[in-house]
PDB file of N, CA and C in Angstrom:
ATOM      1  N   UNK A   1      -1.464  16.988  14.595  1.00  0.00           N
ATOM      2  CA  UNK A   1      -1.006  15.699  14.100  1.00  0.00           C
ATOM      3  C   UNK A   1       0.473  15.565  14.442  1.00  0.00           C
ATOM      4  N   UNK A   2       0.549  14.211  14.838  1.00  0.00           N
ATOM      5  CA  UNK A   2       2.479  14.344  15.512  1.00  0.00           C
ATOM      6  C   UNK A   2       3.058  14.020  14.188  1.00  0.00           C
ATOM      7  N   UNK A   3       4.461  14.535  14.023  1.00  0.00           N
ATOM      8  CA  UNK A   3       4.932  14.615  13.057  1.00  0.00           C
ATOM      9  C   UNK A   3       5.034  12.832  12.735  1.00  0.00           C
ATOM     10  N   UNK A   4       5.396  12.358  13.542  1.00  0.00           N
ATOM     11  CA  UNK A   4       5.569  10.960  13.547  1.00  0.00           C
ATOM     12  C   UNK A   4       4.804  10.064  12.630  1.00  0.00           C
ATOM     13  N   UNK A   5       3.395  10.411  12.687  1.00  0.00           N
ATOM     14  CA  UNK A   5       2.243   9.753  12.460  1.00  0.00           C
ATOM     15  C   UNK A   5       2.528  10.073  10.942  1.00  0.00           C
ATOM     16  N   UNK A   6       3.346  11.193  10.329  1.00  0.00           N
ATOM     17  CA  UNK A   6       2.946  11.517   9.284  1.00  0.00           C
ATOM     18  C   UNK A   6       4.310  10.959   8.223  1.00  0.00           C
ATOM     19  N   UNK A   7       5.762  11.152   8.966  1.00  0.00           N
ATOM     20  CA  UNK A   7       6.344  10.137   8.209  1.00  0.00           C
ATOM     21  C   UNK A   7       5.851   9.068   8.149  1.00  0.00           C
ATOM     22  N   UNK A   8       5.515   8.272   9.098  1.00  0.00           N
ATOM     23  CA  UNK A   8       5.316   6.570   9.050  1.00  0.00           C
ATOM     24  C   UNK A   8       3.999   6.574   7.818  1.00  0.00           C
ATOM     25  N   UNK A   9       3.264   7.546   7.911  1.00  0.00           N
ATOM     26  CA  UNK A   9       1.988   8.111   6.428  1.00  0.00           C
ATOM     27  C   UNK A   9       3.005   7.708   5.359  1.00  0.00           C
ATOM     28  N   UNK A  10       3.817   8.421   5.485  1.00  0.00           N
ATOM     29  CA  UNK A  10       4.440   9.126   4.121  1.00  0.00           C
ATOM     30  C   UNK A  10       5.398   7.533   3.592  1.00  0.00           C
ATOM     31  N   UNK A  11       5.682   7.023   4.559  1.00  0.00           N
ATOM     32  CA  UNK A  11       6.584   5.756   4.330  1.00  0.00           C
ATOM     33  C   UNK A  11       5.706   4.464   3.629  1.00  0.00           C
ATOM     34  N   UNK A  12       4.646   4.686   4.483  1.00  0.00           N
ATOM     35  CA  UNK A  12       3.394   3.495   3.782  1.00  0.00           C
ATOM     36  C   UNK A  12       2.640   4.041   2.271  1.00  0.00           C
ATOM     37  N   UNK A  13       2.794   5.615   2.264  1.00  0.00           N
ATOM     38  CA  UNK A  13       2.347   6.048   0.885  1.00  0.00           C
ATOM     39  C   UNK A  13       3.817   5.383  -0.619  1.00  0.00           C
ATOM     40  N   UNK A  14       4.797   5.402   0.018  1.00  0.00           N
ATOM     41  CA  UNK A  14       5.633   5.218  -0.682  1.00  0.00           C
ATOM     42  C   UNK A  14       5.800   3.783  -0.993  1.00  0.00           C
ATOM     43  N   UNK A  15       5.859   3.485  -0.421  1.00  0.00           N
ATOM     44  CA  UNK A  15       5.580   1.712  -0.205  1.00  0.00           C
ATOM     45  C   UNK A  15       4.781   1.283  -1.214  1.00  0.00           C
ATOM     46  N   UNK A  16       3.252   1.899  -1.589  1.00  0.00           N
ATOM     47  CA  UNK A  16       2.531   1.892  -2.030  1.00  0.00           C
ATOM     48  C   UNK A  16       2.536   2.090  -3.356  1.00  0.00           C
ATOM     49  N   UNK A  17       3.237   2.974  -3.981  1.00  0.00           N
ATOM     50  CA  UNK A  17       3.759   3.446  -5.127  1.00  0.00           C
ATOM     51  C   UNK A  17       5.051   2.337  -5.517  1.00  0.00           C
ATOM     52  N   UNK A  18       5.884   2.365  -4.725  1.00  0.00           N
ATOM     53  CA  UNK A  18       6.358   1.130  -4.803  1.00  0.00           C
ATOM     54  C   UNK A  18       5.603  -0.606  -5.393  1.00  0.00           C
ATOM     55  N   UNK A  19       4.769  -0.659  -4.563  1.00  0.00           N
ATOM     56  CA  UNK A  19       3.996  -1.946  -5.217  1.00  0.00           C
ATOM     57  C   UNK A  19       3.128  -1.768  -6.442  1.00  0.00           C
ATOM     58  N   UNK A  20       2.845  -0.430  -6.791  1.00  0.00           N
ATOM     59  CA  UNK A  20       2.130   0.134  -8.159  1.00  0.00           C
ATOM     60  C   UNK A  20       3.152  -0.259  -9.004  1.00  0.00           C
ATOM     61  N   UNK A  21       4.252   0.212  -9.042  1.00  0.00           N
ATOM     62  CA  UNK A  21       5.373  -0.085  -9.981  1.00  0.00           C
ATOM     63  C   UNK A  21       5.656  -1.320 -10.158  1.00  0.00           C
ATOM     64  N   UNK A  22       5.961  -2.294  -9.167  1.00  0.00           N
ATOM     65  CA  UNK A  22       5.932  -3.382  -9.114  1.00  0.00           C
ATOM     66  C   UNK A  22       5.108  -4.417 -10.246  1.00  0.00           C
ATOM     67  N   UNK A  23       3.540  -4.020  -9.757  1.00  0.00           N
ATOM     68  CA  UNK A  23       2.169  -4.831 -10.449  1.00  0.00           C
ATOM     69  C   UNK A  23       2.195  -4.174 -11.294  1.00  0.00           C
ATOM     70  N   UNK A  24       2.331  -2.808 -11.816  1.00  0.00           N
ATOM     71  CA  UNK A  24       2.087  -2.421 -13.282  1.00  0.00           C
ATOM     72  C   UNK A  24       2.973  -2.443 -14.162  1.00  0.00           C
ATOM     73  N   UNK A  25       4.571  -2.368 -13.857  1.00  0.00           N
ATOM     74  CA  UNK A  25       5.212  -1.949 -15.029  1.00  0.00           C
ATOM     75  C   UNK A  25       6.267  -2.844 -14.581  1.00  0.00           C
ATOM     76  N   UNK A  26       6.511  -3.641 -13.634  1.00  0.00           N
ATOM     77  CA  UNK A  26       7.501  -4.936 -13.309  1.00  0.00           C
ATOM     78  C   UNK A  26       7.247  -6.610 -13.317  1.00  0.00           C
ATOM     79  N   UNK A  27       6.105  -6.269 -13.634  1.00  0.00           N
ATOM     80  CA  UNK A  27       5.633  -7.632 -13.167  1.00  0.00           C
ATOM     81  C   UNK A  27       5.674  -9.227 -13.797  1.00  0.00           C
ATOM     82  N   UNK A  28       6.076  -8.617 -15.227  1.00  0.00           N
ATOM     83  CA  UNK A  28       6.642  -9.316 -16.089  1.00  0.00           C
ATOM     84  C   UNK A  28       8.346  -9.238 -16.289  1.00  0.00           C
ATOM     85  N   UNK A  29       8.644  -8.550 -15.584  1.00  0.00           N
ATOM     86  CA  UNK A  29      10.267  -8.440 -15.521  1.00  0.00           C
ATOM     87  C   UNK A  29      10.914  -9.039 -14.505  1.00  0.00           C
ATOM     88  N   UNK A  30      12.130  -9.399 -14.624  1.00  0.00           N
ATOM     89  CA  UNK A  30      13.107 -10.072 -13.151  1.00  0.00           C
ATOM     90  C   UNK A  30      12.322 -10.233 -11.961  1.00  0.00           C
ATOM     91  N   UNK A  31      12.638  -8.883 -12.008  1.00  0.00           N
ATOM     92  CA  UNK A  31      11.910  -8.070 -10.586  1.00  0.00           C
ATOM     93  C   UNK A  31      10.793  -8.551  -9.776  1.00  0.00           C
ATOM     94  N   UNK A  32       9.877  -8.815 -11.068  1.00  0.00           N
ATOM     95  CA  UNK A  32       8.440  -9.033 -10.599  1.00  0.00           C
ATOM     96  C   UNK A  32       8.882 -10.056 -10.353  1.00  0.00           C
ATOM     97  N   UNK A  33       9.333 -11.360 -11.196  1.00  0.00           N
ATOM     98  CA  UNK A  33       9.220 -12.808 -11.401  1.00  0.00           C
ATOM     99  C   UNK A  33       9.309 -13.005  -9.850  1.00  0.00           C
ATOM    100  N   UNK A  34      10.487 -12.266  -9.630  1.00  0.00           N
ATOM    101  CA  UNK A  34      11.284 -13.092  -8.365  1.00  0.00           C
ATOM    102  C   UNK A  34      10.705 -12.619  -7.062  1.00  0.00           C
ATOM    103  N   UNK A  35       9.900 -11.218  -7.294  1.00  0.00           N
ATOM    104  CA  UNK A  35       9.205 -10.804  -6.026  1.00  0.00           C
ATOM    105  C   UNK A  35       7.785 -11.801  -5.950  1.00  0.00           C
ATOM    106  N   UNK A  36       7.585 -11.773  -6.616  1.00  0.00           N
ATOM    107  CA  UNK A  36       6.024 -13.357  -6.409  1.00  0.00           C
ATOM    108  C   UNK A  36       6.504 -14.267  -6.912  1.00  0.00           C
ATOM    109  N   UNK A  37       7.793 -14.939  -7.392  1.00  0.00           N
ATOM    110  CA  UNK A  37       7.478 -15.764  -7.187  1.00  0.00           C
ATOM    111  C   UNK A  37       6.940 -16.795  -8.627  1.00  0.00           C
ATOM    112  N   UNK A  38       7.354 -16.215  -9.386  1.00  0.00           N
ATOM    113  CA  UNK A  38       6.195 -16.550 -10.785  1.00  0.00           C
ATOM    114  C   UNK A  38       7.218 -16.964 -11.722  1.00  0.00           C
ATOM    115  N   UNK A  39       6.947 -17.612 -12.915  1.00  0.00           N
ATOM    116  CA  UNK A  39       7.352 -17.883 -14.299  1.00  0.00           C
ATOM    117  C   UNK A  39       6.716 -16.923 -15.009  1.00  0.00           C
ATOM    118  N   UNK A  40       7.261 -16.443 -16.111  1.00  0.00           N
ATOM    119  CA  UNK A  40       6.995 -15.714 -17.230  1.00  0.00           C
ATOM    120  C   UNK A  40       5.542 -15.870 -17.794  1.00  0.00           C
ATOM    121  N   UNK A  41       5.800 -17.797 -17.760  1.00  0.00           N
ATOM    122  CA  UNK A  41       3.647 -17.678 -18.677  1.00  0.00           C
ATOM    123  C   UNK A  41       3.093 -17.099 -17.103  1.00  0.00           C
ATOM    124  N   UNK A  42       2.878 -17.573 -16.101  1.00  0.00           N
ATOM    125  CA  UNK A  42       2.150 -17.267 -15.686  1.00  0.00           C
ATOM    126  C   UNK A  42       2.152 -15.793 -15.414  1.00  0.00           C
ATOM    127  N   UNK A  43       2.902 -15.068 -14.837  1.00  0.00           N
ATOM    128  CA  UNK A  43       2.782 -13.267 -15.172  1.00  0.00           C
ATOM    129  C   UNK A  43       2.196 -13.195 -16.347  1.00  0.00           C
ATOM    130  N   UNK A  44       2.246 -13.614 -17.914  1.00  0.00           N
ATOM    131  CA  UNK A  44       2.206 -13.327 -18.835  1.00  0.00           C
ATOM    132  C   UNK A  44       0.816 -13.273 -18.707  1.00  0.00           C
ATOM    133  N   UNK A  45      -0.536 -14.591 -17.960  1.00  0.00           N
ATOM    134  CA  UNK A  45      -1.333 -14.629 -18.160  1.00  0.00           C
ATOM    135  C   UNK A  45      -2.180 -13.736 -17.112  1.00  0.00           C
ATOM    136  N   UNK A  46      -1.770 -13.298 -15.767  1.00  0.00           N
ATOM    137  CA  UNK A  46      -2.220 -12.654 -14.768  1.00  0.00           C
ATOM    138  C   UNK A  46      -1.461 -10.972 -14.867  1.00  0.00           C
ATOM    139  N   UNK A  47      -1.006 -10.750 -15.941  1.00  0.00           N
ATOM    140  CA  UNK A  47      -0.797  -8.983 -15.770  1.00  0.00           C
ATOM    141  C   UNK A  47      -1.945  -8.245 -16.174  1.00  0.00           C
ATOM    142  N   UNK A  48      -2.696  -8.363 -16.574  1.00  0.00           N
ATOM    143  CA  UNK A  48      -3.784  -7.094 -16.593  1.00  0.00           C
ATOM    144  C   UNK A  48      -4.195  -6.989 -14.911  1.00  0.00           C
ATOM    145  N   UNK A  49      -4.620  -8.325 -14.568  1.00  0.00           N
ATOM    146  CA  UNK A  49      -4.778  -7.983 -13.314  1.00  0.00           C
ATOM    147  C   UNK A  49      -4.127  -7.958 -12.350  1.00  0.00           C
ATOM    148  N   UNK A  50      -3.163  -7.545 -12.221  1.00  0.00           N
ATOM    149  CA  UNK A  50      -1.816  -7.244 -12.037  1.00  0.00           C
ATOM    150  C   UNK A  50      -1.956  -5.701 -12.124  1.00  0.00           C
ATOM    151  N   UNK A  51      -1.869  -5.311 -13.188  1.00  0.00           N
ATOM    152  CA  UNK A  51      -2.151  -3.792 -13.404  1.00  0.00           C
ATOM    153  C   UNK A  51      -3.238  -3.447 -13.216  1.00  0.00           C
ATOM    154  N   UNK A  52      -4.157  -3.848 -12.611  1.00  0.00           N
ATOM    155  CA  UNK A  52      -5.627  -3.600 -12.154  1.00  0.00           C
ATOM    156  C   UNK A  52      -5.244  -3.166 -10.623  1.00  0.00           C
ATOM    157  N   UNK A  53      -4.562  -4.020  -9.735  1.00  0.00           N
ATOM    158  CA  UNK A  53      -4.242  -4.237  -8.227  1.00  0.00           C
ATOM    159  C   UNK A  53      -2.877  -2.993  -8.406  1.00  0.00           C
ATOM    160  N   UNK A  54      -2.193  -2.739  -8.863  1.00  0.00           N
ATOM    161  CA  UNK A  54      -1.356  -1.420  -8.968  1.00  0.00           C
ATOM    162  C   UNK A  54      -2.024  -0.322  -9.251  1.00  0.00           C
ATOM    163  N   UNK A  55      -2.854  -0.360  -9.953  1.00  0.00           N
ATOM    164  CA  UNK A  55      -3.424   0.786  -9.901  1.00  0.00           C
ATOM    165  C   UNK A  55      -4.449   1.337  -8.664  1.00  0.00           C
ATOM    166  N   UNK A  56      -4.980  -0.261  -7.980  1.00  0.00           N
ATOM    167  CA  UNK A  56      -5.729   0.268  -6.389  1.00  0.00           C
ATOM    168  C   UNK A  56      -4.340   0.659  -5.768  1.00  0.00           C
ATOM    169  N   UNK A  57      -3.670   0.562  -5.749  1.00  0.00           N
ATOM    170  CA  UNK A  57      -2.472   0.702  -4.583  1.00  0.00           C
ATOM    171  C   UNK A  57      -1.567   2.376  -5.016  1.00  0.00           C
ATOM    172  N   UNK A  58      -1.995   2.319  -6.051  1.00  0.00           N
ATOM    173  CA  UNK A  58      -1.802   3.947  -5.980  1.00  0.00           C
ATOM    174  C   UNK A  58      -2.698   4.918  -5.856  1.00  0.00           C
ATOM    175  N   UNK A  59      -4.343   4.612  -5.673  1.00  0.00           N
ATOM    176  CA  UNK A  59      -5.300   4.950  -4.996  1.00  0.00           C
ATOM    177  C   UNK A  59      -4.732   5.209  -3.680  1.00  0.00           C
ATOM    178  N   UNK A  60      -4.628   3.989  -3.085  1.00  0.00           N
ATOM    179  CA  UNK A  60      -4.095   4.667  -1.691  1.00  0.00           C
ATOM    180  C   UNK A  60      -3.371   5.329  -1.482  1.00  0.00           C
ATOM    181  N   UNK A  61      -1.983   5.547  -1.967  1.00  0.00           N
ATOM    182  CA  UNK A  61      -0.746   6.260  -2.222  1.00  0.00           C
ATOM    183  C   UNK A  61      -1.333   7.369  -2.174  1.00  0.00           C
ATOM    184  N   UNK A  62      -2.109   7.772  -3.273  1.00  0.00           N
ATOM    185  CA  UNK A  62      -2.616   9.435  -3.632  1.00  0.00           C
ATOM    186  C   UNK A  62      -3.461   9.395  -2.424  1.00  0.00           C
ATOM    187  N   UNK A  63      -4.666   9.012  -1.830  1.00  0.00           N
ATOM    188  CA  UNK A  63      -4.821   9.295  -0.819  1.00  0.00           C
ATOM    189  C   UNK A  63      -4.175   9.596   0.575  1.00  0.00           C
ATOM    190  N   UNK A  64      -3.433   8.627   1.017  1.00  0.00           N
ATOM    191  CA  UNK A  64      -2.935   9.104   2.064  1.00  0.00           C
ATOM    192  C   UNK A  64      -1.412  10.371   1.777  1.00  0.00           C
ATOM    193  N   UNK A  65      -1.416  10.941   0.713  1.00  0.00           N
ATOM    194  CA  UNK A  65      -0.603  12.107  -0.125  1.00  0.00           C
ATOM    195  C   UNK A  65      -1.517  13.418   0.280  1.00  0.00           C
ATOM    196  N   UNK A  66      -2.489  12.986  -0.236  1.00  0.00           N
ATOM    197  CA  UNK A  66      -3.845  13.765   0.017  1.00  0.00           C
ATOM    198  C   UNK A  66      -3.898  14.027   1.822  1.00  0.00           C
ATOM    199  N   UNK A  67      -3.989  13.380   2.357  1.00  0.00           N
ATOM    200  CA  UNK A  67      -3.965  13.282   4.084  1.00  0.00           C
ATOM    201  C   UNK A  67      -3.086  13.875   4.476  1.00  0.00           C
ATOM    202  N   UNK A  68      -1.786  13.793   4.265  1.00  0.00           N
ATOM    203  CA  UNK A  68      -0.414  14.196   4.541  1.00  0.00           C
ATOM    204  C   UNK A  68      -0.232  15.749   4.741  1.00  0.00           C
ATOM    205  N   UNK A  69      -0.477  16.590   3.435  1.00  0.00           N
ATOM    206  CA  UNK A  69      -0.688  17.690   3.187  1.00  0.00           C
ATOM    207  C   UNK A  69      -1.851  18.212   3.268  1.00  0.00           C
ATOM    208  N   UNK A  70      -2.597  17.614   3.525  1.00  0.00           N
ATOM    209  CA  UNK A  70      -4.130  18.610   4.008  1.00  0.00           C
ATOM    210  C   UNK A  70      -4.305  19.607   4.773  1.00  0.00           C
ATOM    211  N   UNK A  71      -4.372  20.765   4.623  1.00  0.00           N
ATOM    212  CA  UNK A  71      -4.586  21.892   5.501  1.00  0.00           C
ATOM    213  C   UNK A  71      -4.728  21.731   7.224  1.00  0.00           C
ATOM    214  N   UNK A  72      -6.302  21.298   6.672  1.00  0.00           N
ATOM    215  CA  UNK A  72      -7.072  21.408   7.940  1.00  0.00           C
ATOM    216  C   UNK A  72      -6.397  19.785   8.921  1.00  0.00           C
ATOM    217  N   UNK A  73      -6.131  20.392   9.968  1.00  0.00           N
ATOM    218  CA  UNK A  73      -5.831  18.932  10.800  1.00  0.00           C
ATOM    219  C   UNK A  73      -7.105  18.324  10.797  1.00  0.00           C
ATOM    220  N   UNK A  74      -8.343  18.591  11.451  1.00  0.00           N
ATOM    221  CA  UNK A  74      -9.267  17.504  11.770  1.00  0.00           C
ATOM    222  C   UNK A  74      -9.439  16.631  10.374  1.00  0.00           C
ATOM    223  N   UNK A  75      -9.540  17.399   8.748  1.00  0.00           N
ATOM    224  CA  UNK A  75      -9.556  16.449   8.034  1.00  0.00           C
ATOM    225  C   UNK A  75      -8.622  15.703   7.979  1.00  0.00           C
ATOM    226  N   UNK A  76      -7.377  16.399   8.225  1.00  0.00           N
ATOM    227  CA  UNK A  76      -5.854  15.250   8.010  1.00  0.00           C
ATOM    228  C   UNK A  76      -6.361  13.988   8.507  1.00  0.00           C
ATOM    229  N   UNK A  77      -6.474  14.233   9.542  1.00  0.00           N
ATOM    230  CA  UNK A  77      -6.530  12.869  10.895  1.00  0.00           C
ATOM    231  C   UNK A  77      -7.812  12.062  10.113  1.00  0.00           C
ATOM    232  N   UNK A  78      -8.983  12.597   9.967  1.00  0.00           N
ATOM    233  CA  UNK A  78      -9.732  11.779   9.300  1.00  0.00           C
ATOM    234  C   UNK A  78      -9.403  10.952   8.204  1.00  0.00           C
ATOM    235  N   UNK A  79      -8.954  11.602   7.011  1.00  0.00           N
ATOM    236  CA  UNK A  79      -8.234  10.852   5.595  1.00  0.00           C
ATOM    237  C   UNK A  79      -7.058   9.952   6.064  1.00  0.00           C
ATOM    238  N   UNK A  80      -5.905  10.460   7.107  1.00  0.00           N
ATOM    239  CA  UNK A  80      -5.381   9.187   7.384  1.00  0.00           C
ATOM    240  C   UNK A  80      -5.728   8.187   7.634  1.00  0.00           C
ATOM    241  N   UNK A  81      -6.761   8.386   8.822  1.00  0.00           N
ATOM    242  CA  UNK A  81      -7.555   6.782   9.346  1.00  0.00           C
ATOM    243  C   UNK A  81      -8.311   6.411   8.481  1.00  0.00           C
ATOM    244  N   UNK A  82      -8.962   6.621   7.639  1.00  0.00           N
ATOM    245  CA  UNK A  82      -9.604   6.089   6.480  1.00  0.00           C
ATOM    246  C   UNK A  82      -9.131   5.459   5.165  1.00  0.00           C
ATOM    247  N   UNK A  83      -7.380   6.341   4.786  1.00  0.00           N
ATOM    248  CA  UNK A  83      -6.774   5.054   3.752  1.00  0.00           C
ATOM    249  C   UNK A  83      -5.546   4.430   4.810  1.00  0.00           C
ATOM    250  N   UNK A  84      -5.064   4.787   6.248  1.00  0.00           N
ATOM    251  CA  UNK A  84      -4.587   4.072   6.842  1.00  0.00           C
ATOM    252  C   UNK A  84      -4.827   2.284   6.515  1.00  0.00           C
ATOM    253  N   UNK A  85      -6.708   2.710   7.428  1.00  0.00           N
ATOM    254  CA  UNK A  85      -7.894   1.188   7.311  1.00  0.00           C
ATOM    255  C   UNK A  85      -8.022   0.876   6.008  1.00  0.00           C
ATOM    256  N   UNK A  86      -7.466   1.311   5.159  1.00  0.00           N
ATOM    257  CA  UNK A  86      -7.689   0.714   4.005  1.00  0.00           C
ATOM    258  C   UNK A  86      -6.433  -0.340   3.665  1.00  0.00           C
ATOM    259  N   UNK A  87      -5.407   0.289   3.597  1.00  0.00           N
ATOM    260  CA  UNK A  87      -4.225  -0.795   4.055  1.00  0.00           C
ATOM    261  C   UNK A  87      -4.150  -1.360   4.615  1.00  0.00           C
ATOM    262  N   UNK A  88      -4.846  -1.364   6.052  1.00  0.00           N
ATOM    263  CA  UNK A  88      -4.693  -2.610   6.901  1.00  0.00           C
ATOM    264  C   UNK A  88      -5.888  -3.770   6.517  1.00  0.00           C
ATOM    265  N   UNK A  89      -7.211  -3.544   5.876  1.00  0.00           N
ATOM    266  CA  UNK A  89      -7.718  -4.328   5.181  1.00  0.00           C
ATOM    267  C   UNK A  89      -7.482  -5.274   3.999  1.00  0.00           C
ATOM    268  N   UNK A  90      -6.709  -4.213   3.480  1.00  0.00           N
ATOM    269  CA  UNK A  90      -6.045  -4.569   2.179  1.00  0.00           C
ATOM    270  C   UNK A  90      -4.922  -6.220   2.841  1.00  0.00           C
ATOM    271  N   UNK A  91      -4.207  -5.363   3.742  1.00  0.00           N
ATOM    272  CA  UNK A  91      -2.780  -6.069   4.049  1.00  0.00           C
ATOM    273  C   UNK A  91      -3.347  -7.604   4.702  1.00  0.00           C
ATOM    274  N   UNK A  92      -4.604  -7.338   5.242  1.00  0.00           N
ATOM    275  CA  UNK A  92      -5.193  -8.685   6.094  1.00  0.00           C
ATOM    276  C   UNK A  92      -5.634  -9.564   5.012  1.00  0.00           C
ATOM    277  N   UNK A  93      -6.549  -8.805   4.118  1.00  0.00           N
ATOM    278  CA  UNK A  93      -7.272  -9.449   3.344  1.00  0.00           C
ATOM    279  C   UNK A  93      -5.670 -10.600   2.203  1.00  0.00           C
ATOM    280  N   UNK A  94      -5.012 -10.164   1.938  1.00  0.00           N
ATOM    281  CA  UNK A  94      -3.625 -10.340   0.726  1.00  0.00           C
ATOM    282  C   UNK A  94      -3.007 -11.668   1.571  1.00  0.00           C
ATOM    283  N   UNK A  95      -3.309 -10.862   3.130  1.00  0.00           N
ATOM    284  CA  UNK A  95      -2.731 -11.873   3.890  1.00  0.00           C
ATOM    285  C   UNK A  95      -3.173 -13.613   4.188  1.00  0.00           C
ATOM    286  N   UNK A  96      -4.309 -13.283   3.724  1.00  0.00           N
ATOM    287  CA  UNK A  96      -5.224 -14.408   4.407  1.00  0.00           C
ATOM    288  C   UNK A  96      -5.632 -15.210   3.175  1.00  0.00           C
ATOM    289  N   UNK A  97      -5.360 -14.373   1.812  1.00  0.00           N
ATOM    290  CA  UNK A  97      -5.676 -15.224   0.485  1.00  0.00           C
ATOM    291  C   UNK A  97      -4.126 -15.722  -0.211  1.00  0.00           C
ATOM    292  N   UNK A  98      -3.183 -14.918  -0.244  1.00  0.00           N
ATOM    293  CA  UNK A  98      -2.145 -15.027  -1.014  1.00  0.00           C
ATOM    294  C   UNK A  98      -0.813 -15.448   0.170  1.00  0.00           C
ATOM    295  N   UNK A  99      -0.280 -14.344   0.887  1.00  0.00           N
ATOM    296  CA  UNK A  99       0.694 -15.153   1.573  1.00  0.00           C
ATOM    297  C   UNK A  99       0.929 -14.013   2.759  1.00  0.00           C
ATOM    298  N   UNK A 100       1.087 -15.037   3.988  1.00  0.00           N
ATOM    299  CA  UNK A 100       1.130 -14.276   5.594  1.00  0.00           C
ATOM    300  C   UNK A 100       2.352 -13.241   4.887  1.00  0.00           C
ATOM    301  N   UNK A 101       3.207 -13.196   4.573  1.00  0.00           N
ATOM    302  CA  UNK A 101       3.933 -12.023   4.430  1.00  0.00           C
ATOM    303  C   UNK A 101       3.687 -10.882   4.104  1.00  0.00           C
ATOM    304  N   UNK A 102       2.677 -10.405   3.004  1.00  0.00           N
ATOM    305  CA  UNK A 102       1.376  -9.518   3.067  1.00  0.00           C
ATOM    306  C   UNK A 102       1.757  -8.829   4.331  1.00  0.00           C
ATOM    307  N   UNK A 103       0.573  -9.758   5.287  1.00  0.00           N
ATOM    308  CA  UNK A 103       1.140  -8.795   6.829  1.00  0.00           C
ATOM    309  C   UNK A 103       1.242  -8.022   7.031  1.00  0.00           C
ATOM    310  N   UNK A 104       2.591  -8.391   7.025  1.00  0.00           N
ATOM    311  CA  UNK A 104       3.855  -7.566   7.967  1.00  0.00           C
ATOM    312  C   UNK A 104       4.856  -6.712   6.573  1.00  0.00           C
ATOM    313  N   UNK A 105       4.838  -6.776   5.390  1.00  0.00           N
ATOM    314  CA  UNK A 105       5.071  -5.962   4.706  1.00  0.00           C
ATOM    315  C   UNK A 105       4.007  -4.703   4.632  1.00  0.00           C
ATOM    316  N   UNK A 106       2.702  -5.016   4.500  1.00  0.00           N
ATOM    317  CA  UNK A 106       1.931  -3.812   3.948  1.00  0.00           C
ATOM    318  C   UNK A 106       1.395  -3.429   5.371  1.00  0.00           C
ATOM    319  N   UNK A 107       0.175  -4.669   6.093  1.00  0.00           N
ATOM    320  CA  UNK A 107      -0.324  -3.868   7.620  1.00  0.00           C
ATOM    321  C   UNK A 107       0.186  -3.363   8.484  1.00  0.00           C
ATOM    322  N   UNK A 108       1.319  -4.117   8.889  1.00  0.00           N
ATOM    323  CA  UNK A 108       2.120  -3.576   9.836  1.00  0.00           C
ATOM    324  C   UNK A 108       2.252  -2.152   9.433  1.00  0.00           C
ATOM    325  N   UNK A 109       3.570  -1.951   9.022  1.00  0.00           N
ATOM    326  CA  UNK A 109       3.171  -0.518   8.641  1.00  0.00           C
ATOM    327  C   UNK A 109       2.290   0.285   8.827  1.00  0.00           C
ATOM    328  N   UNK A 110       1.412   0.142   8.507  1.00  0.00           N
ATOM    329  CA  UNK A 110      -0.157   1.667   8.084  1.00  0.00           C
ATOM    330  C   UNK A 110      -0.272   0.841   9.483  1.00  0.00           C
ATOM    331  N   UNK A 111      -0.440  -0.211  10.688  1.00  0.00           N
ATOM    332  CA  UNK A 111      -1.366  -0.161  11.480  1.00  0.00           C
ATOM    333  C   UNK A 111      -0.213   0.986  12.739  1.00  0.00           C
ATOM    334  N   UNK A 112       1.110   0.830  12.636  1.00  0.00           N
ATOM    335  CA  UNK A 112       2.007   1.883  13.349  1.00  0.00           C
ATOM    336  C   UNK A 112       1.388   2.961  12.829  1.00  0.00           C
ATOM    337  N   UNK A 113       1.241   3.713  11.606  1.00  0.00           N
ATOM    338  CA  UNK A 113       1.020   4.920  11.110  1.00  0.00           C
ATOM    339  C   UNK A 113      -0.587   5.019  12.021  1.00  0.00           C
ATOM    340  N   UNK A 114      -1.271   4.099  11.551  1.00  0.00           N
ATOM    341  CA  UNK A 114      -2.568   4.228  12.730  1.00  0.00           C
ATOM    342  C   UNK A 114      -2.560   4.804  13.908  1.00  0.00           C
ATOM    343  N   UNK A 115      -1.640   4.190  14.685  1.00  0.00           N
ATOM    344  CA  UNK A 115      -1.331   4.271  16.330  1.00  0.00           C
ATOM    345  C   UNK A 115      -1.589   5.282  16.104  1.00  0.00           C
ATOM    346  N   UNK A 116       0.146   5.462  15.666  1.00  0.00           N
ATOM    347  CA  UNK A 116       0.677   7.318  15.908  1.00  0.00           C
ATOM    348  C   UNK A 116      -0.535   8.085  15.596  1.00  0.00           C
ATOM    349  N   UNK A 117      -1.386   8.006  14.066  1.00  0.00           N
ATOM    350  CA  UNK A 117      -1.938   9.380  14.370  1.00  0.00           C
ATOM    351  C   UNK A 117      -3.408   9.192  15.262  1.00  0.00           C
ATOM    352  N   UNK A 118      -3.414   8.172  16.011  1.00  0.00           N
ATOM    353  CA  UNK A 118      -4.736   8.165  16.911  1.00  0.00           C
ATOM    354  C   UNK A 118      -4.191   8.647  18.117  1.00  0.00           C
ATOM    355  N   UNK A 119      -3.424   9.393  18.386  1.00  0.00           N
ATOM    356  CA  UNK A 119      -2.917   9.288  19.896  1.00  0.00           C
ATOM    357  C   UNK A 119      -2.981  11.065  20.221  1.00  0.00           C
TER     358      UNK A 119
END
């Protein structure tokens, strides 16, 4: 596995944890308001699920954590491309319902981390 493949891993795992924090424990704060975009009632009325979608996103986090440090290379490479594609589904899908910026914040990313470790 090139080392490469595995920061740009490690950068999209963080990222990830990043947006967990965000949807679970910011989302009603400044922070959140102003990162989506929102008024207070409405966070007020959309945080559980809010903290529902942070908690998938640290699914991935721990997975591709899991990938990162995995012993065996052939599994590495496998678990990357598998919560890699999960981010880039994720990032298309966010993209195509909520807002093109999605994208290029979350896919982009994991689809570079892709490249690298397919090569």
């Amino acid at each position: 596995m090139h080392m490469a493949a595995l920061v740009v891993s490690g950068l999209v795992a963080v990222l990830h944890l990043y947006f967990l924090t965000l949807e679970m424990f910011l989302w009603e704060k400044p922070l959140g308001l102003k990162t989506f975009a929102m008024d207070a009632q409405k966070a007020q009325l959309t945080a559980q699920l809010a903290k529902n979608q942070g908690l998938y996103n640290g699914f991935l986090s721990a997975g591709l954590v899991w990938a990162i440090v995995h012993p065996d290379a052939s599994v590495q490479v496998q678990l990357l491309r598998f919560f890699l594609g999960c981010v880039i589904v994720a990032g298309a899908y966010g993209a195509a319902t909520v807002n093109k910026r999605i994208f290029f914040v979350q896919a982009v990313p994991a689809i570079v981390a892709l490249g690298l470790a397919s090569v």
